[in-house]
PDB file of N, CA and C in Angstrom:
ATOM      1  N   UNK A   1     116.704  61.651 106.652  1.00  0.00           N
ATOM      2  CA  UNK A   1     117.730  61.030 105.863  1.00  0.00           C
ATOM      3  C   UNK A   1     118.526  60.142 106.814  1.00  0.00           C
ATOM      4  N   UNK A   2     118.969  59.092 106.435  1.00  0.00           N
ATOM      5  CA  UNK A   2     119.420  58.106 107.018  1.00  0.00           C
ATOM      6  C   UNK A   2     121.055  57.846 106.175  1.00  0.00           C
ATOM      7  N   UNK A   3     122.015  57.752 107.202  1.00  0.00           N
ATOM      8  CA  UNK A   3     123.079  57.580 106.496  1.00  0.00           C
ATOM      9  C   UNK A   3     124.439  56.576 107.723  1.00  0.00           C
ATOM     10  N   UNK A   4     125.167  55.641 106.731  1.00  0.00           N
ATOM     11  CA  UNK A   4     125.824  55.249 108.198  1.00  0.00           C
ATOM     12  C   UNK A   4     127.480  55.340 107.691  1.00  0.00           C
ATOM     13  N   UNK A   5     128.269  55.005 108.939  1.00  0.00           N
ATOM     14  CA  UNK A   5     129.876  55.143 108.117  1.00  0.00           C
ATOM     15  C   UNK A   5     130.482  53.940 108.408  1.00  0.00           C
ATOM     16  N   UNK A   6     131.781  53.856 108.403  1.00  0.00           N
ATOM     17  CA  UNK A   6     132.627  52.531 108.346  1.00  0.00           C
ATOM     18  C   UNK A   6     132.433  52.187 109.062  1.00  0.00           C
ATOM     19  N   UNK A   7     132.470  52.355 111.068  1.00  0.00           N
ATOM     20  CA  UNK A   7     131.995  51.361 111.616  1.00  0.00           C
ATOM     21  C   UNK A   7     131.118  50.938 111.860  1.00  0.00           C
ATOM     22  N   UNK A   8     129.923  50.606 111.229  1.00  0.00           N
ATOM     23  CA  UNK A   8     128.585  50.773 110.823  1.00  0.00           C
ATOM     24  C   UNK A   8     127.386  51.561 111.859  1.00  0.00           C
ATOM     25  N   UNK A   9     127.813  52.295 112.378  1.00  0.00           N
ATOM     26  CA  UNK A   9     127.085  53.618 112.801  1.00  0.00           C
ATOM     27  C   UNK A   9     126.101  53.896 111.847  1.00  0.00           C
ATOM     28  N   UNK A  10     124.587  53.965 112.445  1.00  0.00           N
ATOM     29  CA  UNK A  10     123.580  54.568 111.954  1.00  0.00           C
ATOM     30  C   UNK A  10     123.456  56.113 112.281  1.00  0.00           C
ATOM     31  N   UNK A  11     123.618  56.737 111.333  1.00  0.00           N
ATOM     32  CA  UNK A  11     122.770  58.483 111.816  1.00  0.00           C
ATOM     33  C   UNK A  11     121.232  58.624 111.047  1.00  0.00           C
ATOM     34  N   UNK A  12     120.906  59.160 111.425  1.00  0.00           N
ATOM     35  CA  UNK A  12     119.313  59.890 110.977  1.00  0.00           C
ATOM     36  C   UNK A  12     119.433  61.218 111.130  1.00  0.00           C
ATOM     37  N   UNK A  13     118.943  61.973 110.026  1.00  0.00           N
ATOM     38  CA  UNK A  13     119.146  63.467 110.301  1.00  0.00           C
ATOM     39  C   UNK A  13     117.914  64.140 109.622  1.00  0.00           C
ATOM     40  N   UNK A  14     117.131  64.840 110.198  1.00  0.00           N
ATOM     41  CA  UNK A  14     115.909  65.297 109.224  1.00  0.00           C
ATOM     42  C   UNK A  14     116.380  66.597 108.347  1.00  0.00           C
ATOM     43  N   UNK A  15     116.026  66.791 107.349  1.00  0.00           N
ATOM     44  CA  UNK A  15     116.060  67.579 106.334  1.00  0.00           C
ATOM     45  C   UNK A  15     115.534  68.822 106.181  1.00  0.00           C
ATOM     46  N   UNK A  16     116.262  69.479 106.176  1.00  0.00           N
ATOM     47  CA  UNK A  16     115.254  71.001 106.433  1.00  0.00           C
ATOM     48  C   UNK A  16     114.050  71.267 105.256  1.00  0.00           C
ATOM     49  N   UNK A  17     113.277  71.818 105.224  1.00  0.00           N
ATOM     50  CA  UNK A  17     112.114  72.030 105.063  1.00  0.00           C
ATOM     51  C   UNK A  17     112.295  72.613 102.974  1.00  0.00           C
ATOM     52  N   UNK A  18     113.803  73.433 103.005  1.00  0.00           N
ATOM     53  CA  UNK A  18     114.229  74.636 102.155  1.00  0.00           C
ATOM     54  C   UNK A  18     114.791  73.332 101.540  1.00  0.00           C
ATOM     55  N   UNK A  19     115.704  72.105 101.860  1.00  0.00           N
ATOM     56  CA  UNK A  19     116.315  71.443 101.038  1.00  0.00           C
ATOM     57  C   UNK A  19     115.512  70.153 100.329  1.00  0.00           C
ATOM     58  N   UNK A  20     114.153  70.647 100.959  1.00  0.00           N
ATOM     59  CA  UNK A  20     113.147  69.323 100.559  1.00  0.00           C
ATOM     60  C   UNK A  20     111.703  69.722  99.192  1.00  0.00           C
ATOM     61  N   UNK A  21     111.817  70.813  99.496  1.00  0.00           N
ATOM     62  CA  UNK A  21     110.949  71.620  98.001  1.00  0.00           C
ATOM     63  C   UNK A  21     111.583  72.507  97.519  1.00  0.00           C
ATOM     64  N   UNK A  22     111.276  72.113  96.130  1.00  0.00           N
ATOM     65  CA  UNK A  22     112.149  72.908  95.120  1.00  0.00           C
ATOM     66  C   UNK A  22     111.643  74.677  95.331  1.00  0.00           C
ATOM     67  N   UNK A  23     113.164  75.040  94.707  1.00  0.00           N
ATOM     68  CA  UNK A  23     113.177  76.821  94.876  1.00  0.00           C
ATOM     69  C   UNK A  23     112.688  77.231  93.704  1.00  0.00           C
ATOM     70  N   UNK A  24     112.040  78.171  93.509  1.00  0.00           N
ATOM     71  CA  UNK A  24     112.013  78.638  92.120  1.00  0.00           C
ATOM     72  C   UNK A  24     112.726  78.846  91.504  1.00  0.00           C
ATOM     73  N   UNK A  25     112.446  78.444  90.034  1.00  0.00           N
ATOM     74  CA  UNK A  25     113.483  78.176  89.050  1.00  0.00           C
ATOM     75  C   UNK A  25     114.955  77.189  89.560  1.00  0.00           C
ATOM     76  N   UNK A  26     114.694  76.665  90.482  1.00  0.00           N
ATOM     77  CA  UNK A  26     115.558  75.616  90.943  1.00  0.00           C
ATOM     78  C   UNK A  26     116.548  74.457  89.810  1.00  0.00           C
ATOM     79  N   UNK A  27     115.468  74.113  89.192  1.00  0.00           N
ATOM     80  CA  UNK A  27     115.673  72.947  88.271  1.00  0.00           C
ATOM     81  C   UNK A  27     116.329  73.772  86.918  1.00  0.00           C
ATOM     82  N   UNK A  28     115.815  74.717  86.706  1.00  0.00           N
ATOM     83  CA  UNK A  28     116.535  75.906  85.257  1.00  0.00           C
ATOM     84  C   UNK A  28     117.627  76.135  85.957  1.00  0.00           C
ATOM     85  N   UNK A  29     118.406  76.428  87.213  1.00  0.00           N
ATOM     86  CA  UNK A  29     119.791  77.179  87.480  1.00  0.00           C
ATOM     87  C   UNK A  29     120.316  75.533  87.120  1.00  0.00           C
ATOM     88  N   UNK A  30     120.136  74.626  88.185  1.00  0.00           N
ATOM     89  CA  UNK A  30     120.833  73.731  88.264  1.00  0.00           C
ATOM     90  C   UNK A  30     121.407  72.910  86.877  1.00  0.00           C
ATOM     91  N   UNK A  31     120.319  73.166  86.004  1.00  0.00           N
ATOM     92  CA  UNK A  31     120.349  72.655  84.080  1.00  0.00           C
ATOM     93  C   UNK A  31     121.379  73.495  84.001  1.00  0.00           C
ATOM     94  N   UNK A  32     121.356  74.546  84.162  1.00  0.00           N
ATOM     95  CA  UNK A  32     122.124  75.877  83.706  1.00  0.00           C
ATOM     96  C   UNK A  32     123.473  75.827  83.583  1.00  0.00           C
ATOM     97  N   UNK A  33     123.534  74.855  85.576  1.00  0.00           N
ATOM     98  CA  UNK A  33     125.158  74.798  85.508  1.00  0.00           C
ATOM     99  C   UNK A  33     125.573  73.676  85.337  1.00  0.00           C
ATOM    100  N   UNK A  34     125.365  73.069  84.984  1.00  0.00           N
ATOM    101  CA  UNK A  34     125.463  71.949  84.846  1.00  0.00           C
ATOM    102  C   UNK A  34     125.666  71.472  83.127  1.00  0.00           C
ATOM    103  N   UNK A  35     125.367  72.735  82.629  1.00  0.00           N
ATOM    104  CA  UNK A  35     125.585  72.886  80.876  1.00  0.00           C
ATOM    105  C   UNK A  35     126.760  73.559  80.888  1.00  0.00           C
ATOM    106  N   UNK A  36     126.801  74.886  81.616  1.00  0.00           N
ATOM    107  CA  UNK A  36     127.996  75.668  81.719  1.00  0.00           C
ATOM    108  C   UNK A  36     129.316  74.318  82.125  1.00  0.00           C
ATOM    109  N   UNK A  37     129.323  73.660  82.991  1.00  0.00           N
ATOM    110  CA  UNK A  37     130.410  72.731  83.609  1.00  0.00           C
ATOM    111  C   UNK A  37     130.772  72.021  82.257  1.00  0.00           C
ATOM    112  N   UNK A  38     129.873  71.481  81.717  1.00  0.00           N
ATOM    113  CA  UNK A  38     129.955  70.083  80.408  1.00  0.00           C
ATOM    114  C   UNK A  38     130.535  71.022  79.366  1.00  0.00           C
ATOM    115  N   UNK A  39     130.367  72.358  78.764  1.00  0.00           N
ATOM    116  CA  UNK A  39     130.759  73.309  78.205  1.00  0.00           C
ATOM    117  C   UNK A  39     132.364  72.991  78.720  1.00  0.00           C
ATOM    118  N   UNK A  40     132.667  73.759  79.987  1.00  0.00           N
ATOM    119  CA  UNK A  40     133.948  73.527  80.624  1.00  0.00           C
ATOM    120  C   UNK A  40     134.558  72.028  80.121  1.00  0.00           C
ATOM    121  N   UNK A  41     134.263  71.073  80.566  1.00  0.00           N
ATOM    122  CA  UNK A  41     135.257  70.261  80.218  1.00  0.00           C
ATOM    123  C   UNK A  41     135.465  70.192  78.702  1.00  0.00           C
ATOM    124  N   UNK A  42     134.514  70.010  78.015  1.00  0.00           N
ATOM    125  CA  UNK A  42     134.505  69.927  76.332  1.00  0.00           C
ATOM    126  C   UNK A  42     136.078  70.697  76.048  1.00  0.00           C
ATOM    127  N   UNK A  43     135.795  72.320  76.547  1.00  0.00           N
ATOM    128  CA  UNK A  43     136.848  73.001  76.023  1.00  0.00           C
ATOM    129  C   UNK A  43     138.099  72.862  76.715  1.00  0.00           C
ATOM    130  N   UNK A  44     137.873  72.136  77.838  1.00  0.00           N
ATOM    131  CA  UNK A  44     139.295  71.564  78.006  1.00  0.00           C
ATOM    132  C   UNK A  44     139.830  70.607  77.525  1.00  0.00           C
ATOM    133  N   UNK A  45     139.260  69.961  77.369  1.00  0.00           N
ATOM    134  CA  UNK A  45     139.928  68.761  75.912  1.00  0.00           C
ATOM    135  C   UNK A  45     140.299  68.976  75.063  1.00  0.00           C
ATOM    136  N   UNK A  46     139.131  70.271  74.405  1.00  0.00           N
ATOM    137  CA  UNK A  46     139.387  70.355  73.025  1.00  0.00           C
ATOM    138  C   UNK A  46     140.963  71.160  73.243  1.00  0.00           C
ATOM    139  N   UNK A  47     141.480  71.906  74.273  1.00  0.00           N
ATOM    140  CA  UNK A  47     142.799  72.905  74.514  1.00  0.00           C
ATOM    141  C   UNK A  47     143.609  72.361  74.807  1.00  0.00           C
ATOM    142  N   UNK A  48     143.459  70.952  75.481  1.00  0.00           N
ATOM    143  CA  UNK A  48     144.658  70.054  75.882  1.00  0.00           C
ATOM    144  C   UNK A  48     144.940  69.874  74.277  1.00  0.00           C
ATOM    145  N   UNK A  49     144.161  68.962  73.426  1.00  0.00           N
ATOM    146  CA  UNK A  49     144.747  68.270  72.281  1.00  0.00           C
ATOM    147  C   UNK A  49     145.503  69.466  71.394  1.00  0.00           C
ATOM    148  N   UNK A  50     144.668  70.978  71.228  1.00  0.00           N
ATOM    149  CA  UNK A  50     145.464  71.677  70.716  1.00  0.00           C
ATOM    150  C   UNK A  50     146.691  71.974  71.149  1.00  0.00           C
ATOM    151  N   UNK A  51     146.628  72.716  72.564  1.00  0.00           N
ATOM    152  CA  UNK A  51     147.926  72.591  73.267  1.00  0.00           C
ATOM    153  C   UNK A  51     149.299  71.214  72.885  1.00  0.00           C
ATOM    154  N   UNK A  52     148.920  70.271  72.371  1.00  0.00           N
ATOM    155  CA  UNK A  52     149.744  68.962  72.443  1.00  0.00           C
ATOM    156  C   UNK A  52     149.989  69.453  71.127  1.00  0.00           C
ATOM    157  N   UNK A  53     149.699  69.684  70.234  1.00  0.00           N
ATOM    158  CA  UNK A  53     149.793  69.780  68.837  1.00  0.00           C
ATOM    159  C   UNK A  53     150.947  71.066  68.959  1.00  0.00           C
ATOM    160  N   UNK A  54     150.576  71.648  69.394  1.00  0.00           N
ATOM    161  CA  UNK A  54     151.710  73.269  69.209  1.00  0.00           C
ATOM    162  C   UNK A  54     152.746  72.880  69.899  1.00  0.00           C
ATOM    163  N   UNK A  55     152.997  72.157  71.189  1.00  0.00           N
ATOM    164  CA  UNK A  55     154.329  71.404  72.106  1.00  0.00           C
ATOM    165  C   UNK A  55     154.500  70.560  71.153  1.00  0.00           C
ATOM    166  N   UNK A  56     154.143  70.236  70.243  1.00  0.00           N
ATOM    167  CA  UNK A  56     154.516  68.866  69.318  1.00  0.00           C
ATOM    168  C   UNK A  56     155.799  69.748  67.972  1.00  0.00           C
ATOM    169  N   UNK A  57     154.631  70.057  67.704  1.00  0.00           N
ATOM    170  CA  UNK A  57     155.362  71.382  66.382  1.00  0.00           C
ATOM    171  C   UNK A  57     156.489  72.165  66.481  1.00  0.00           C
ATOM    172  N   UNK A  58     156.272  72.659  68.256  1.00  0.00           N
ATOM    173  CA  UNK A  58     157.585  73.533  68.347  1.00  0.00           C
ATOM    174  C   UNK A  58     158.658  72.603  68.676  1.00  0.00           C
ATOM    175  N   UNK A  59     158.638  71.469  69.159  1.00  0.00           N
ATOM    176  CA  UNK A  59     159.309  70.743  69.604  1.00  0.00           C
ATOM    177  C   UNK A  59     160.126  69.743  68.430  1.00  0.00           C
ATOM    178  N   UNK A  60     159.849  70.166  67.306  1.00  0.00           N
ATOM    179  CA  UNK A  60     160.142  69.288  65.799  1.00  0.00           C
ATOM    180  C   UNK A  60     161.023  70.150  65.556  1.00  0.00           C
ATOM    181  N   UNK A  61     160.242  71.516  65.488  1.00  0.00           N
ATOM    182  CA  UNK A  61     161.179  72.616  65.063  1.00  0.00           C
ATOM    183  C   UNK A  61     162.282  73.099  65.429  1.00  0.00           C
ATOM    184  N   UNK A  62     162.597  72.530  67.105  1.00  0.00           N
ATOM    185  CA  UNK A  62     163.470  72.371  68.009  1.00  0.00           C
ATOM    186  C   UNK A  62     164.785  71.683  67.514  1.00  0.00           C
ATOM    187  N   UNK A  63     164.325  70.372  67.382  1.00  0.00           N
ATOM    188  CA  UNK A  63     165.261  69.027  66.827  1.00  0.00           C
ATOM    189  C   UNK A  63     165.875  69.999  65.948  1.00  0.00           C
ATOM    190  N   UNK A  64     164.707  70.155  64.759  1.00  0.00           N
ATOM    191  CA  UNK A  64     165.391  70.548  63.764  1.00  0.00           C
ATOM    192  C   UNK A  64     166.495  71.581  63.565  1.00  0.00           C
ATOM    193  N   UNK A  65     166.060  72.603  64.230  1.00  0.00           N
ATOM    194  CA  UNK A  65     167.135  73.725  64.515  1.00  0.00           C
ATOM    195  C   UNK A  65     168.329  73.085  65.033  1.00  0.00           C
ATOM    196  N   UNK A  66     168.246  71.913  66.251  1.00  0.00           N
ATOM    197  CA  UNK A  66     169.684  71.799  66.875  1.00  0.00           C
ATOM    198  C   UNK A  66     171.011  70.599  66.025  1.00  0.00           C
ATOM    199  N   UNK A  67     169.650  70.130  65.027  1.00  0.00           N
ATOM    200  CA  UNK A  67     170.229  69.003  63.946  1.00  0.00           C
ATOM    201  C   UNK A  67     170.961  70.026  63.351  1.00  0.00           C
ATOM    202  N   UNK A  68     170.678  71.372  62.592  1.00  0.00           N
ATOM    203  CA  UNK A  68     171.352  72.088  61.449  1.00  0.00           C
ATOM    204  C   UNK A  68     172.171  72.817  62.326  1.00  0.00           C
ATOM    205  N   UNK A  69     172.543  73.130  63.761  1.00  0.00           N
ATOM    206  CA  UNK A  69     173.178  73.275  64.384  1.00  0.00           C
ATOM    207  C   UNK A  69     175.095  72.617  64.934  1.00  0.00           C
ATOM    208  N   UNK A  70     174.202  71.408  64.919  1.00  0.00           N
ATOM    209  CA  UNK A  70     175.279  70.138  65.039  1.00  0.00           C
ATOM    210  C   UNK A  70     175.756  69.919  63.323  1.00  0.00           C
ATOM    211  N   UNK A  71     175.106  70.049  62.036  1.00  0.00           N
ATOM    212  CA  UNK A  71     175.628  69.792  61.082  1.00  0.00           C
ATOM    213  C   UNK A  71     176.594  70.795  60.694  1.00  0.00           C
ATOM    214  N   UNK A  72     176.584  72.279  60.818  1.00  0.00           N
ATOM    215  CA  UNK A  72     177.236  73.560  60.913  1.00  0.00           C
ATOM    216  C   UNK A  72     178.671  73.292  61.679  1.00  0.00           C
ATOM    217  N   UNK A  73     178.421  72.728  62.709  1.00  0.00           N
ATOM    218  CA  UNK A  73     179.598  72.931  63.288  1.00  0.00           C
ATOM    219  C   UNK A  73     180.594  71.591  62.947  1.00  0.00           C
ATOM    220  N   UNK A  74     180.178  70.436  63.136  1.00  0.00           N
ATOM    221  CA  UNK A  74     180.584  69.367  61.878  1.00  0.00           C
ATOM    222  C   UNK A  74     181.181  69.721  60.658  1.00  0.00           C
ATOM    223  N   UNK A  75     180.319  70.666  59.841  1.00  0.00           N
ATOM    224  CA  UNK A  75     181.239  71.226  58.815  1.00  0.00           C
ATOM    225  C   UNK A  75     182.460  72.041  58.966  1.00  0.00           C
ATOM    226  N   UNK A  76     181.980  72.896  59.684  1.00  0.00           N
ATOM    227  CA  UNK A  76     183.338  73.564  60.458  1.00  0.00           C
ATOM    228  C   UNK A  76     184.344  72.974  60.851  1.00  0.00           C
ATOM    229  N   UNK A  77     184.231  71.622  61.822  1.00  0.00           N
ATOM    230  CA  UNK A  77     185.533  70.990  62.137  1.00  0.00           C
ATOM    231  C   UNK A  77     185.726  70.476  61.350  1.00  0.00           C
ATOM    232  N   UNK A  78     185.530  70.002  59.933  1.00  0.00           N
ATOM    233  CA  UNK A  78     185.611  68.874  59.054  1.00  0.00           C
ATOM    234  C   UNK A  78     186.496  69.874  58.375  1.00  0.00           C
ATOM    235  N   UNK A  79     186.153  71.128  57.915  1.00  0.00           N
ATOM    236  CA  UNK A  79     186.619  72.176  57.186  1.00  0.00           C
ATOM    237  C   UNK A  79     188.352  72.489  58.063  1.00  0.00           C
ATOM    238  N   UNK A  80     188.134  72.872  59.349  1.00  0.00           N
ATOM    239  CA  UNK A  80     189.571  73.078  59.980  1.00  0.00           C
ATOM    240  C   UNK A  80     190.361  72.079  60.006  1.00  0.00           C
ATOM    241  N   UNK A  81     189.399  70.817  60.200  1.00  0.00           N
ATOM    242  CA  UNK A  81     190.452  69.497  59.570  1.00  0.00           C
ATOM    243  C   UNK A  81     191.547  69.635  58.743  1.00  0.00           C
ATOM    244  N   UNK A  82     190.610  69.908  57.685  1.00  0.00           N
ATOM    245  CA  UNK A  82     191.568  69.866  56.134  1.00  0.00           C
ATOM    246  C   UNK A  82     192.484  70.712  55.848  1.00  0.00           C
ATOM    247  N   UNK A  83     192.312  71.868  56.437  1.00  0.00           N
ATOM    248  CA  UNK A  83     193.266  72.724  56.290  1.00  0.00           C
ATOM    249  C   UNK A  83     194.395  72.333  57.274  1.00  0.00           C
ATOM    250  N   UNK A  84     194.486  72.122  58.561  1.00  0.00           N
ATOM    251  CA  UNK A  84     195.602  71.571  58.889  1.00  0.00           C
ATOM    252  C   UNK A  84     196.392  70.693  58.870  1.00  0.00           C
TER     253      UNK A  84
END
């Protein structure tokens, strides 16, 4: 194998014998993980977008609570208003 770096340095390096013919069942693990990984990201997407959806929802529900919060107490001072 031949490989060079930024200052254009040539290396040559021979390959061991184990990394040059396949292992048994070599090509089935490597499919294997390589399905398992693509699996992995899928379901991380699919958990981000859910995840965004539930931070979305609680976060409405948030507003909303601190809107009927602020209107409560509005009434209240509007109410002690009048009486004094």
């Amino acid at each position: 194998m031949a490989y060079g770096d930024e200052m254009g340095q040539l290396n040559l390096r021979e390959v061991p014998v184990t990394m040059r013919v396949l292992q048994e069942n070599e090509e089935e693990t490597i499919k294997a993980f390589w399905d398992r990984e693509i699996e992995k990201c899928e379901f991380v997407a699919k958990r981000r977008v859910e995840m965004r959806s539930d931070f979305e929802t609680r976060q409405k529900a948030e507003d909303i609570r601190k809107a009927k919060e602020e209107q409560m107490r509005d009434t209240m001072e509007s109410a002690r208003a009048e009486r004094e």
